[in-house]
C-alpha atoms as a PDB file:
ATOM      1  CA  UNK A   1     176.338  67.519  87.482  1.00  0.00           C
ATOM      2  CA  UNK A   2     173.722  69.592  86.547  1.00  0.00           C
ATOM      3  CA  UNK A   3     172.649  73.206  87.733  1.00  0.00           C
ATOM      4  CA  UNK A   4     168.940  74.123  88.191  1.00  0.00           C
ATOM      5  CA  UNK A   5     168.538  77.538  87.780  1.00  0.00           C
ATOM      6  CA  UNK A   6     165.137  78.706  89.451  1.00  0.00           C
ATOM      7  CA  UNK A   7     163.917  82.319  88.171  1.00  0.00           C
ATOM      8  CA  UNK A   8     161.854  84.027  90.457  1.00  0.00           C
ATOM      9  CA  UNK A   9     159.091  86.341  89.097  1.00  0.00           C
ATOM     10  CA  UNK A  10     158.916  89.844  91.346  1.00  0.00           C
ATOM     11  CA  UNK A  11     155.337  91.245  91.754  1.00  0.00           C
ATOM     12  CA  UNK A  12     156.277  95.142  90.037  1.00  0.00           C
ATOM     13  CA  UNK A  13     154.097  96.294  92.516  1.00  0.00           C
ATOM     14  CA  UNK A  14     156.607  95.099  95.379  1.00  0.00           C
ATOM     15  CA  UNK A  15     159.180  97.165  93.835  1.00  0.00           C
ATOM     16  CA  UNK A  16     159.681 100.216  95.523  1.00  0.00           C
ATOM     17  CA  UNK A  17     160.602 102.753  92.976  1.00  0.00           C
ATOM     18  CA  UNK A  18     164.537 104.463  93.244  1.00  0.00           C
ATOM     19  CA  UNK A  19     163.233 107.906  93.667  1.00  0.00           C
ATOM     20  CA  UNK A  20     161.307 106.719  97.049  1.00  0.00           C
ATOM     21  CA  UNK A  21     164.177 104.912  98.320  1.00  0.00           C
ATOM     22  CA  UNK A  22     165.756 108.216  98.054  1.00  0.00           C
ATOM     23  CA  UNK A  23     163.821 109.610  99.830  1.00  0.00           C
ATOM     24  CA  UNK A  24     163.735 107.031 102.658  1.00  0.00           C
ATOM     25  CA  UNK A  25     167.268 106.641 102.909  1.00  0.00           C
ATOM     26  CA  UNK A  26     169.032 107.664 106.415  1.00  0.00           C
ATOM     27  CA  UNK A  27     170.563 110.884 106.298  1.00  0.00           C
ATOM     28  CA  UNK A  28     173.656 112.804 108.620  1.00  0.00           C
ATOM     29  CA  UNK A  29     173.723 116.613 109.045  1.00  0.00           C
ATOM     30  CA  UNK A  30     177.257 117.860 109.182  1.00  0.00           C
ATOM     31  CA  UNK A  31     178.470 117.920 112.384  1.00  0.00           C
ATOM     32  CA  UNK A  32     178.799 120.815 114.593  1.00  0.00           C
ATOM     33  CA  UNK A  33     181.762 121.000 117.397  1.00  0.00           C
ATOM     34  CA  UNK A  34     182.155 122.945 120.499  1.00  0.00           C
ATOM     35  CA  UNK A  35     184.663 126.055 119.869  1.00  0.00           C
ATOM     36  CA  UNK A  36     186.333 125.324 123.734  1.00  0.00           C
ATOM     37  CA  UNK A  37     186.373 121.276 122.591  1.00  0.00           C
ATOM     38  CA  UNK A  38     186.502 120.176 119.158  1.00  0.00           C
ATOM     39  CA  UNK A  39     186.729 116.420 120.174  1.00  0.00           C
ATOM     40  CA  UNK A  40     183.527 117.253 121.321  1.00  0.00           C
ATOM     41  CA  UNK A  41     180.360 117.130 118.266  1.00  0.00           C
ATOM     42  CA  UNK A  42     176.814 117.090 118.051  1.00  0.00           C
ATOM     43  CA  UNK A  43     174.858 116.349 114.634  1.00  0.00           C
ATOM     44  CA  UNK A  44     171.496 114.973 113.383  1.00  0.00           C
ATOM     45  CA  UNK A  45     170.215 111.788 112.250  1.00  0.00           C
ATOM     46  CA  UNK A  46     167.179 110.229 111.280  1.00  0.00           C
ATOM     47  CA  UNK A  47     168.718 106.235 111.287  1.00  0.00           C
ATOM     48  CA  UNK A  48     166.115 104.816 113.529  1.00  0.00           C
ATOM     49  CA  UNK A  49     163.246 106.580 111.753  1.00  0.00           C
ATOM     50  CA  UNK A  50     163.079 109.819 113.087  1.00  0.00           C
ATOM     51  CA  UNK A  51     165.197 113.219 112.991  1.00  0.00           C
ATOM     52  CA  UNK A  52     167.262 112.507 116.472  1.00  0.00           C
ATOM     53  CA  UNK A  53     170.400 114.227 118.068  1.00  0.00           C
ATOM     54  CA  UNK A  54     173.814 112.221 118.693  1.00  0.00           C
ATOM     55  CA  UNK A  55     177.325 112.794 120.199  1.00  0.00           C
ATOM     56  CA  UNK A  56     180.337 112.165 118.687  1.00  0.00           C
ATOM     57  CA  UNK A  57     183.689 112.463 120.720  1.00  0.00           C
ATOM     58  CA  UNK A  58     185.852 112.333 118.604  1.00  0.00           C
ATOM     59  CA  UNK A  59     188.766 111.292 121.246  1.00  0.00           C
ATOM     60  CA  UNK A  60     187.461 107.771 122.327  1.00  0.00           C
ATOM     61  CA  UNK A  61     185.647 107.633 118.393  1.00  0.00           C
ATOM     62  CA  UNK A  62     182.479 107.014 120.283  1.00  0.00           C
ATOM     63  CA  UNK A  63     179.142 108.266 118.232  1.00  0.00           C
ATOM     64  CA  UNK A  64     175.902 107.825 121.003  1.00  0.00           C
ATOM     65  CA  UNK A  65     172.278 108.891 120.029  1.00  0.00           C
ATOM     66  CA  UNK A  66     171.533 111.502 122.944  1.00  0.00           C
ATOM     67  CA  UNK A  67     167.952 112.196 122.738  1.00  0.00           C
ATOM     68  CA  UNK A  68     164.955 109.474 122.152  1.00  0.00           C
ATOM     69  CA  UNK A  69     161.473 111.183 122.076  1.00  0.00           C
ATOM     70  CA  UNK A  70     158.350 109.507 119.990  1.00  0.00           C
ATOM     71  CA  UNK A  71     158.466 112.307 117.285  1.00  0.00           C
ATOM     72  CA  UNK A  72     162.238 113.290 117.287  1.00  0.00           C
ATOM     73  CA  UNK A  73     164.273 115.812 118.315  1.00  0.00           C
ATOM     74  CA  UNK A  74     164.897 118.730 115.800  1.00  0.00           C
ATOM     75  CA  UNK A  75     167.169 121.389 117.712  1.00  0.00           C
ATOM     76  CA  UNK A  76     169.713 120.742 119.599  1.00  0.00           C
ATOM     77  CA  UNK A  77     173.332 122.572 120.084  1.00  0.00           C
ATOM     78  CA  UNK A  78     176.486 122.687 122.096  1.00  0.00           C
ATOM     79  CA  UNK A  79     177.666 124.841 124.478  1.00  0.00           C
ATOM     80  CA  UNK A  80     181.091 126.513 123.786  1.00  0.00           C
ATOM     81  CA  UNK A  81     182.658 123.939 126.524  1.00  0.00           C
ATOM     82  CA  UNK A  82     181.632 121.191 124.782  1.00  0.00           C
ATOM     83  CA  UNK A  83     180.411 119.918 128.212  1.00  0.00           C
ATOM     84  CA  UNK A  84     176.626 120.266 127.897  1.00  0.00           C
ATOM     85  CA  UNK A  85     173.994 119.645 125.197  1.00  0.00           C
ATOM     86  CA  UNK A  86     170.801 121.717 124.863  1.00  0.00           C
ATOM     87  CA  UNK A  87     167.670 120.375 123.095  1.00  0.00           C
ATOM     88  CA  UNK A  88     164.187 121.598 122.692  1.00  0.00           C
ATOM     89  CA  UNK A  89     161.521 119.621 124.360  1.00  0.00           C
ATOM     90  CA  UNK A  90     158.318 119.939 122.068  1.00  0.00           C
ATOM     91  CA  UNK A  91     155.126 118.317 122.404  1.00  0.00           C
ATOM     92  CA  UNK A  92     154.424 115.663 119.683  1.00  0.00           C
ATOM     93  CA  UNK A  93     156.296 117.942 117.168  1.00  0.00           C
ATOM     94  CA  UNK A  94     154.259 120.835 117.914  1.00  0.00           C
ATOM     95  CA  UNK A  95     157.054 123.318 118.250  1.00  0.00           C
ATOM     96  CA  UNK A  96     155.582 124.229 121.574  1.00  0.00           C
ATOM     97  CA  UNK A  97     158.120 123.390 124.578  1.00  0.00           C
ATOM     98  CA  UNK A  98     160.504 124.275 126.645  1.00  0.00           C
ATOM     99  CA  UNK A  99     164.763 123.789 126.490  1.00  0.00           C
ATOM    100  CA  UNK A 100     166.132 120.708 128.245  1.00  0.00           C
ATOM    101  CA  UNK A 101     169.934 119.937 128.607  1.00  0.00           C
ATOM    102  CA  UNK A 102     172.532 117.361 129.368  1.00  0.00           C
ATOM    103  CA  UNK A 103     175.910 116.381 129.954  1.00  0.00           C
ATOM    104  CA  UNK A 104     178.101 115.289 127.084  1.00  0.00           C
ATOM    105  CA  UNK A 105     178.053 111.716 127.299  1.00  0.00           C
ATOM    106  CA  UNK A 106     175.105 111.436 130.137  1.00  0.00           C
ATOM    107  CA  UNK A 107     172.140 109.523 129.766  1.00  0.00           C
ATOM    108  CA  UNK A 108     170.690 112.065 132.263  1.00  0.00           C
ATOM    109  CA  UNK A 109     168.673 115.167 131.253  1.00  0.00           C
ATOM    110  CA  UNK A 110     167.409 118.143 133.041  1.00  0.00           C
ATOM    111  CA  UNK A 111     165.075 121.524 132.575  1.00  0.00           C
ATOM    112  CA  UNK A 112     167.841 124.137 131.274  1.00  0.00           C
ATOM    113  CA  UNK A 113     165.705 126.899 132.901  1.00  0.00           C
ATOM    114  CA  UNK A 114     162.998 127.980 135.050  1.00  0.00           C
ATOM    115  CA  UNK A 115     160.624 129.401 132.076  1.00  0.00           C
ATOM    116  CA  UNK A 116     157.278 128.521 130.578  1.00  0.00           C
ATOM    117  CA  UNK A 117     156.642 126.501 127.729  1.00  0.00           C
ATOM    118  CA  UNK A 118     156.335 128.301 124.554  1.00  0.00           C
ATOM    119  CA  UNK A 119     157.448 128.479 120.976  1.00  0.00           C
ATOM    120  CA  UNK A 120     160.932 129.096 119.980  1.00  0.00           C
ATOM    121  CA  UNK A 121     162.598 132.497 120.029  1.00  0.00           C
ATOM    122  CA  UNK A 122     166.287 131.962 119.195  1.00  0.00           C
ATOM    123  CA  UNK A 123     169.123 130.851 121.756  1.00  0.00           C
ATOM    124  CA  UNK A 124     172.419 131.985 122.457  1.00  0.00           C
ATOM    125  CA  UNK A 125     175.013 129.867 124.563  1.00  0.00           C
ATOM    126  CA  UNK A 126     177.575 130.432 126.741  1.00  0.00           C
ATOM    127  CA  UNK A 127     180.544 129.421 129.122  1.00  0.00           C
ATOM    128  CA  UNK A 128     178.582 130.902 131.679  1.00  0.00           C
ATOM    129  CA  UNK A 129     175.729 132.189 130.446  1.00  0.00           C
ATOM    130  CA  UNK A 130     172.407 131.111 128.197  1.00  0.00           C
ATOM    131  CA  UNK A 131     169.988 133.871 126.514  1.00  0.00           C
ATOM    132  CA  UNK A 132     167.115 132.240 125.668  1.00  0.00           C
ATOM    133  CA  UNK A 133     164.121 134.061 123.771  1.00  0.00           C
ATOM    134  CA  UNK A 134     160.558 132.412 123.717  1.00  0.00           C
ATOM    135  CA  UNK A 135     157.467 133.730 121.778  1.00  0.00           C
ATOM    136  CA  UNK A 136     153.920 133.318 122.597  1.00  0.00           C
ATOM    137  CA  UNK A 137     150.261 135.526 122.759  1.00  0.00           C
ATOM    138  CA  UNK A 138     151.540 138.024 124.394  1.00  0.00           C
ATOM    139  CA  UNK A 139     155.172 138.377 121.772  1.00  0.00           C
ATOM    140  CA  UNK A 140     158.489 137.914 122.779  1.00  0.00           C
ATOM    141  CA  UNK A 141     160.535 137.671 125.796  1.00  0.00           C
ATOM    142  CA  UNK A 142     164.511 137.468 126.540  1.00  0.00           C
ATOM    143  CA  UNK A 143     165.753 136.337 129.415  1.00  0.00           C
ATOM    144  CA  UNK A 144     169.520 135.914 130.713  1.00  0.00           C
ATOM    145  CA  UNK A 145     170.066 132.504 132.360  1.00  0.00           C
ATOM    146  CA  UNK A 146     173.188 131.862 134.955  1.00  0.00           C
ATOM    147  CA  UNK A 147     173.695 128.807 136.480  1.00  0.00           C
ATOM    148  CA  UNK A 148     171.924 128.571 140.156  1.00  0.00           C
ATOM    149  CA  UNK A 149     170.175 132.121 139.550  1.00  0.00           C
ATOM    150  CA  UNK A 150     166.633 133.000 138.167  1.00  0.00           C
ATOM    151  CA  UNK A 151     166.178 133.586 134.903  1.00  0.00           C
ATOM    152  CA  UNK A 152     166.610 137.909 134.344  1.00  0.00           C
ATOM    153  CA  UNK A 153     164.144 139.529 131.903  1.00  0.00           C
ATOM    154  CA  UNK A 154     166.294 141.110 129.505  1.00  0.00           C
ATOM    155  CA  UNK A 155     163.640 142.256 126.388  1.00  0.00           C
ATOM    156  CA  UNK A 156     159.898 142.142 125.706  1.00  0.00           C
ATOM    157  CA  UNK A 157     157.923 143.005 123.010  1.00  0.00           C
ATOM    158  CA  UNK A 158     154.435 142.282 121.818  1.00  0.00           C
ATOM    159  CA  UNK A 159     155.954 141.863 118.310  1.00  0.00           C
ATOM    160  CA  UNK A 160     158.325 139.423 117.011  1.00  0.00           C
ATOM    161  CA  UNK A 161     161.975 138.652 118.008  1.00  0.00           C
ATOM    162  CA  UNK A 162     164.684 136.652 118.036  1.00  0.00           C
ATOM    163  CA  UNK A 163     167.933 136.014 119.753  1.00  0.00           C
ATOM    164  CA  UNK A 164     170.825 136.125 116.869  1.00  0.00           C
ATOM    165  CA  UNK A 165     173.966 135.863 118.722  1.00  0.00           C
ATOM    166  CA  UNK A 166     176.326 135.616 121.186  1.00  0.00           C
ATOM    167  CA  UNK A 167     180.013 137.965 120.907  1.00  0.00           C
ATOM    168  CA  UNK A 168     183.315 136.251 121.476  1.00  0.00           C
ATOM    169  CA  UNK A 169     183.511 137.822 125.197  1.00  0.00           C
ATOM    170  CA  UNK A 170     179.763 137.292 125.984  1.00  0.00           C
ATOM    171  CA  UNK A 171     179.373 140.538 126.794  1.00  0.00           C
ATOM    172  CA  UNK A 172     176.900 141.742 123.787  1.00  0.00           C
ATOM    173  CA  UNK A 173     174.148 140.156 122.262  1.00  0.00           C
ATOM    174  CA  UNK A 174     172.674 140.302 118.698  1.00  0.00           C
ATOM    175  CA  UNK A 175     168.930 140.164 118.131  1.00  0.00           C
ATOM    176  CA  UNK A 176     166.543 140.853 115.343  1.00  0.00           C
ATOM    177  CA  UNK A 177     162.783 142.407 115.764  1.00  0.00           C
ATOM    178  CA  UNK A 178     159.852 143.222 113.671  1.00  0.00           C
ATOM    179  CA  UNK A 179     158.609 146.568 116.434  1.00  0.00           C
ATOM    180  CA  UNK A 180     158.216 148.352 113.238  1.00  0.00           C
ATOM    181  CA  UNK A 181     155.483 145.842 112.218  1.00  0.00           C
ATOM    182  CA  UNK A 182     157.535 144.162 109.354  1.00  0.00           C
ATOM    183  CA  UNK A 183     158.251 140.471 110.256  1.00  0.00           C
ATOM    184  CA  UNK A 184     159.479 139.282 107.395  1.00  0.00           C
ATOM    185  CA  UNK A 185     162.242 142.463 106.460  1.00  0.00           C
ATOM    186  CA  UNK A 186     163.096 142.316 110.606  1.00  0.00           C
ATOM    187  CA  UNK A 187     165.823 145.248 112.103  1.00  0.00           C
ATOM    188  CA  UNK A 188     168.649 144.468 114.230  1.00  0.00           C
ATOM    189  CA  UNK A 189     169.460 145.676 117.178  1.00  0.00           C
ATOM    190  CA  UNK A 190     172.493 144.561 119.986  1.00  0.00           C
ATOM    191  CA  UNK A 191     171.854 144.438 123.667  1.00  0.00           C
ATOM    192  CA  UNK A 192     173.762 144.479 126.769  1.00  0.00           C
ATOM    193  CA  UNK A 193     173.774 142.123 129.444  1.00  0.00           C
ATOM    194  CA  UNK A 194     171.502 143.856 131.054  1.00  0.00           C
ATOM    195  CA  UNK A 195     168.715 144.336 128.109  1.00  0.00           C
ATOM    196  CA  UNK A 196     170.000 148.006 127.423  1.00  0.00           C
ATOM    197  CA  UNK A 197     170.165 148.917 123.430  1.00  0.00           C
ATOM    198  CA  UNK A 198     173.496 149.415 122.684  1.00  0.00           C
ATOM    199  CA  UNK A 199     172.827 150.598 118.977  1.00  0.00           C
ATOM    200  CA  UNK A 200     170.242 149.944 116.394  1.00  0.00           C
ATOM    201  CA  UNK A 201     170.238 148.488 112.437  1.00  0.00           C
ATOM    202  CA  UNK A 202     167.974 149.080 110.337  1.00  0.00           C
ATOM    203  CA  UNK A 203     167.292 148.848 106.406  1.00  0.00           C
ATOM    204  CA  UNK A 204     165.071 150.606 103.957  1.00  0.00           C
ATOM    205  CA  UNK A 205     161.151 149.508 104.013  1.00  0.00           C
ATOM    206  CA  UNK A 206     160.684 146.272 102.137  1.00  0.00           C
ATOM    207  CA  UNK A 207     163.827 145.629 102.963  1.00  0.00           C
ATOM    208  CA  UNK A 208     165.326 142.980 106.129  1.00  0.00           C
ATOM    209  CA  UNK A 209     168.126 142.439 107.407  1.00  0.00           C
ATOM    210  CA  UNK A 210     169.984 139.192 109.019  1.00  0.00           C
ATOM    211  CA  UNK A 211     172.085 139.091 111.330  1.00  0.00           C
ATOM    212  CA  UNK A 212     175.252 136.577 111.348  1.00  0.00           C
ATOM    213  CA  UNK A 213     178.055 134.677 113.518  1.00  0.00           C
ATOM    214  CA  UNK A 214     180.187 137.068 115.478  1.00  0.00           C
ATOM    215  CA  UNK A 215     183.941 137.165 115.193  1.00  0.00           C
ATOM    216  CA  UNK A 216     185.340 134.390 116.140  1.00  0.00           C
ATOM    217  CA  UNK A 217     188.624 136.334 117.454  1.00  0.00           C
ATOM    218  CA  UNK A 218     188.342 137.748 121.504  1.00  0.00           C
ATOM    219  CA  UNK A 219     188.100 141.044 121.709  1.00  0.00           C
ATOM    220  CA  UNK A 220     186.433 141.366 118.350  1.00  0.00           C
ATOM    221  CA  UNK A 221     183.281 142.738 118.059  1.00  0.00           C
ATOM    222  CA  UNK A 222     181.846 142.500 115.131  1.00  0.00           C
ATOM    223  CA  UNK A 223     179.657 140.328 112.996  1.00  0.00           C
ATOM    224  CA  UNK A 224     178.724 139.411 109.853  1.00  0.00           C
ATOM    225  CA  UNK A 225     175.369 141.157 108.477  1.00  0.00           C
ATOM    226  CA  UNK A 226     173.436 139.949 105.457  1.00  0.00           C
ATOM    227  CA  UNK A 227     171.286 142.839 103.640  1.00  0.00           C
ATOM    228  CA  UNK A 228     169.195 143.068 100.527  1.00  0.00           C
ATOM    229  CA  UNK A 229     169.902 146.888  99.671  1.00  0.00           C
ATOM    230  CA  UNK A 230     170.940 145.852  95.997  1.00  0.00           C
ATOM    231  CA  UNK A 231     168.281 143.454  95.697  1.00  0.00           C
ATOM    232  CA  UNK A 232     170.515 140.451  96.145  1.00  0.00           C
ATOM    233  CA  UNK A 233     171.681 139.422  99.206  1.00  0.00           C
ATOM    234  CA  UNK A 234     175.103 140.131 100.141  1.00  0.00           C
ATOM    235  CA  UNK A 235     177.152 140.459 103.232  1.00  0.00           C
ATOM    236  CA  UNK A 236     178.511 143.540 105.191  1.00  0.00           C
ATOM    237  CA  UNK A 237     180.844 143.379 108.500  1.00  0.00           C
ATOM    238  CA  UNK A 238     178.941 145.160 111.125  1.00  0.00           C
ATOM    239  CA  UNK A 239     180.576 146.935 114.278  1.00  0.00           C
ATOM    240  CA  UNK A 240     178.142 147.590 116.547  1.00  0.00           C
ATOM    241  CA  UNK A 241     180.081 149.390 119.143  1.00  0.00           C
ATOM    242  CA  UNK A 242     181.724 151.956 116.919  1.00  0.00           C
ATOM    243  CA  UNK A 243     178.398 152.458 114.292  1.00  0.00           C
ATOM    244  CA  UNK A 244     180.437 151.739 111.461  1.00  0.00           C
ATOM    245  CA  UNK A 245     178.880 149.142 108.608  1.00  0.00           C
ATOM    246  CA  UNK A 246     180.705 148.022 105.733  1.00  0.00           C
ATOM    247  CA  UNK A 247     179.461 146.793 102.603  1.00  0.00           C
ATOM    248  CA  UNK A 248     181.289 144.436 100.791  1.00  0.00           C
ATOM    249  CA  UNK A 249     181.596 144.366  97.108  1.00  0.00           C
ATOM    250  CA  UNK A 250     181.218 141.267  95.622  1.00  0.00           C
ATOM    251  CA  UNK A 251     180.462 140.712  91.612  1.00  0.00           C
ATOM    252  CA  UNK A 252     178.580 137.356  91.678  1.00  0.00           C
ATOM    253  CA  UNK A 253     175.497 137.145  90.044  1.00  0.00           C
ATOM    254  CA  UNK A 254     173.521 135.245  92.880  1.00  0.00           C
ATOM    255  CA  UNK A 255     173.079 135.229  96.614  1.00  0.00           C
ATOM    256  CA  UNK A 256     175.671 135.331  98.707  1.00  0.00           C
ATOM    257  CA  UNK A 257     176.083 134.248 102.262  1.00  0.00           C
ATOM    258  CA  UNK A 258     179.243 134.422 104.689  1.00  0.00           C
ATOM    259  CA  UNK A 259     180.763 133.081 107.670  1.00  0.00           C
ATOM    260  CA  UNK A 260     184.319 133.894 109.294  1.00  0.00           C
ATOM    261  CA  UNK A 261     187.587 132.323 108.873  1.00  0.00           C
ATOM    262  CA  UNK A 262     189.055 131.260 112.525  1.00  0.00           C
ATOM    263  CA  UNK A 263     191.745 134.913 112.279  1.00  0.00           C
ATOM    264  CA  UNK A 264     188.669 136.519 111.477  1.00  0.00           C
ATOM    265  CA  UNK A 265     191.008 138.089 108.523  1.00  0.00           C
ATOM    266  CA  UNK A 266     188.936 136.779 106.170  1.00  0.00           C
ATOM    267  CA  UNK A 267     185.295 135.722 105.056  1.00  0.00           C
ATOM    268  CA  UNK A 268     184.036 132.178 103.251  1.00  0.00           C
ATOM    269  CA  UNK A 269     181.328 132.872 101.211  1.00  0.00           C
ATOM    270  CA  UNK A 270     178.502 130.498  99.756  1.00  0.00           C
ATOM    271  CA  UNK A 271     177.415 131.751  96.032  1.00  0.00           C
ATOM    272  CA  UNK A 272     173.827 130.360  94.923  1.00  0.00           C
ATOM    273  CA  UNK A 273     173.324 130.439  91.403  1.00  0.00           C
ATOM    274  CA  UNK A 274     171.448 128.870  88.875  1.00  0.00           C
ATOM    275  CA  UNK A 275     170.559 125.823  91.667  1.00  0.00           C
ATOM    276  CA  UNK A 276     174.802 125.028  92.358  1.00  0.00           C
ATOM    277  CA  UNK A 277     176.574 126.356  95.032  1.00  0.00           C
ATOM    278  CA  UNK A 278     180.158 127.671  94.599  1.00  0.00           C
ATOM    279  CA  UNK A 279     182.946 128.728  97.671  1.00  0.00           C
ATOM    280  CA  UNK A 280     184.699 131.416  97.845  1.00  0.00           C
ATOM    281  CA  UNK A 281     187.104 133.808 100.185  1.00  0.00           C
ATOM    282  CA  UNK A 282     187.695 136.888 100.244  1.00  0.00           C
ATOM    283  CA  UNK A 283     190.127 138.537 102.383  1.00  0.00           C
ATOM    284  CA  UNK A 284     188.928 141.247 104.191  1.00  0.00           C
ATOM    285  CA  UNK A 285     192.519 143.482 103.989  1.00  0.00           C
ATOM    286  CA  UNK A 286     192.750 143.337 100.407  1.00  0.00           C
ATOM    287  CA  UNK A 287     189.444 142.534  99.268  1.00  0.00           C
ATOM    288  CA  UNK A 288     190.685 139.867  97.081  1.00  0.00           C
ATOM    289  CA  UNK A 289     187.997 137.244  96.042  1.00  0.00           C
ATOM    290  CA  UNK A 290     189.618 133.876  95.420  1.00  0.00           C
ATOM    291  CA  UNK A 291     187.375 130.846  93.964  1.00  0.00           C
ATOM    292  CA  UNK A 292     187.495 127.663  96.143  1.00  0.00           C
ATOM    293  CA  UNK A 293     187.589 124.208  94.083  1.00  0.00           C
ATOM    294  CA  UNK A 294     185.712 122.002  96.202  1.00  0.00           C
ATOM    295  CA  UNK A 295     182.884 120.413  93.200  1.00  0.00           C
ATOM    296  CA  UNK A 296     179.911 122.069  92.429  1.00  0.00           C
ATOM    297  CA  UNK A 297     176.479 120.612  93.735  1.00  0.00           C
ATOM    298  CA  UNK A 298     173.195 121.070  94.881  1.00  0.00           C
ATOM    299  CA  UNK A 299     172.917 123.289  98.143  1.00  0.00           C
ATOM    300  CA  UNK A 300     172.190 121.434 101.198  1.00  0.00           C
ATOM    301  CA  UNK A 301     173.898 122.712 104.331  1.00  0.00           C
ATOM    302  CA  UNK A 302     177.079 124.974 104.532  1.00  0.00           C
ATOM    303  CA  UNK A 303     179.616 124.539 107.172  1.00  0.00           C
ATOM    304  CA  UNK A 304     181.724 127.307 109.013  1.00  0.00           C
ATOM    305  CA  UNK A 305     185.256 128.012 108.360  1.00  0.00           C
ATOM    306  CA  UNK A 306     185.696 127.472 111.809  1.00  0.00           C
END
């Protein structure tokens, strides 16, 4: 018997080089789960060509792409139930929109509230409540959305803010603002409910601040603050309701960012140095800095303790 082998000559030109298959290759955000319903995740994908939202529930093992739009879908979160899914509703990619939501595992979609279009100005969900800021010609507006109520004005400003956060009990907000006429080195400030200032943030000129996830733990109220004082950035615990601020030492040579462990008893920082990305955590009590052992690697997302 004999074997024909038949060699077939490939045009180089046809051969898409590695580095652009790279490149084209699907990717998966990590996912992120509702605090009230971890079986319950949302995360990004661009599989069918574009950057869309899905649904995982993790009891049933189901994964389900949630939102279909001709450019894709690039924000989209959970609420702390776990029940519904807000995503921004742009036009053609435009960043121009307003917020739309859904039920986990619904086809169905609906406005999330009875505001204008405009561009993005941070969001901050709920059990029962949504703060939603939006930007536009005339700056930046908060408003506090309930379900089957109007929207309530809560902040405007002809200069730009965001919403930052949401505390554990939903009673205080954080937000950051450029009314000094600094955008890019904004202040913080936290709100009440009802709009009022509660207290105020703010670093040297040239200077910004950021402002992180709130404790975790209920009837905690502080949250994590990133600063530049020392010209890197570093973290600080921030508690708003008794003024206090404190620093926290760490001896790393590159930035450092930090999100809470579920006790809120200590911090898990991401070090950036020299393009790698290294773990740490330090506990808050005794300040001890212990070195995680998870691989070093290029920085593309972190993920919270929680």
């Amino acid at each position: 018997m004999r074997h024909h082998l038949h060699v077939i000559k490939l045009d180089p030109s046809q051969i898409e080089a590695p580095w652009r298959r790279r490149f084209r290759a699907s990717t998966v955000s990590l996912p992120n789960w509702a605090p009230g319903n971890p079986q319950h995740l949302l995360y990004n994908s661009n599989q069918v060509g574009k950057s869309e939202l899905y649904e995982w529930d993790m009891q049933t093992g189901r994964h389900r792409q949630v939102t279909d739009r001709p450019d894709g879908t690039a924000y989209g979160y959970l609420d702390p139930s776990g029940e519904w899914i807000w995503w921004f509703d742009d036009d053609h990619g435009n960043e121009f929109g307003r917020w739309r939501r859904q039920r986990f595992g619904s086809d169905s979609d609906e406005p999330a509230a009875d505001l204008p279009a405009a561009y993005q100005g941070g969001l901050a969900l709920g059990d029962q409540l949504a703060v939603v800021g939006l930007s536009g010609e005339r700056g930046t507006t908060f408003s506090l959305v309930r379900p089957g109520q109007p929207p309530a004005p809560m902040y405007k400003h002809p200069e730009h803010a965001s919403v930052e956060g949401l505390s554990r009990d939903e009673k205080l907000i954080s937000m950051a603002h450029s009314e000094h006429g600094d955008s890019r080195h904004p202040a913080l400030r936290v709100l009440d409910l009802g709009g009022r200032s509660v207290v105020e943030l703010r670093s040297e000129p040239g200077k910004g601040l950021q402002a992180g996830p709130w404790s975790p733990v209920a009837g905690d109220q502080r949250l994590i603050v990133l600063h530049e004082r020392t010209g890197l950035e570093r973290p600080a615990i921030w508690g708003p309701l008794r003024a206090t601020l404190s620093e926290l030492a760490v001896d790393l040579p590159g930035e450092v960012s930090a999100s809470w462990y579920p006790d809120a008893r200590a911090l898990l920082l991401t070090h950036e140095w020299q393009a790698r990305s290294e773990l740490y955590c330090l506990e808050l009590e005794s300040r001890r800095l212990l070195r995680l052992e998870p691989p070093e690697g290029h920085h593309c997302v972190s993920a919270s303790a929680t």
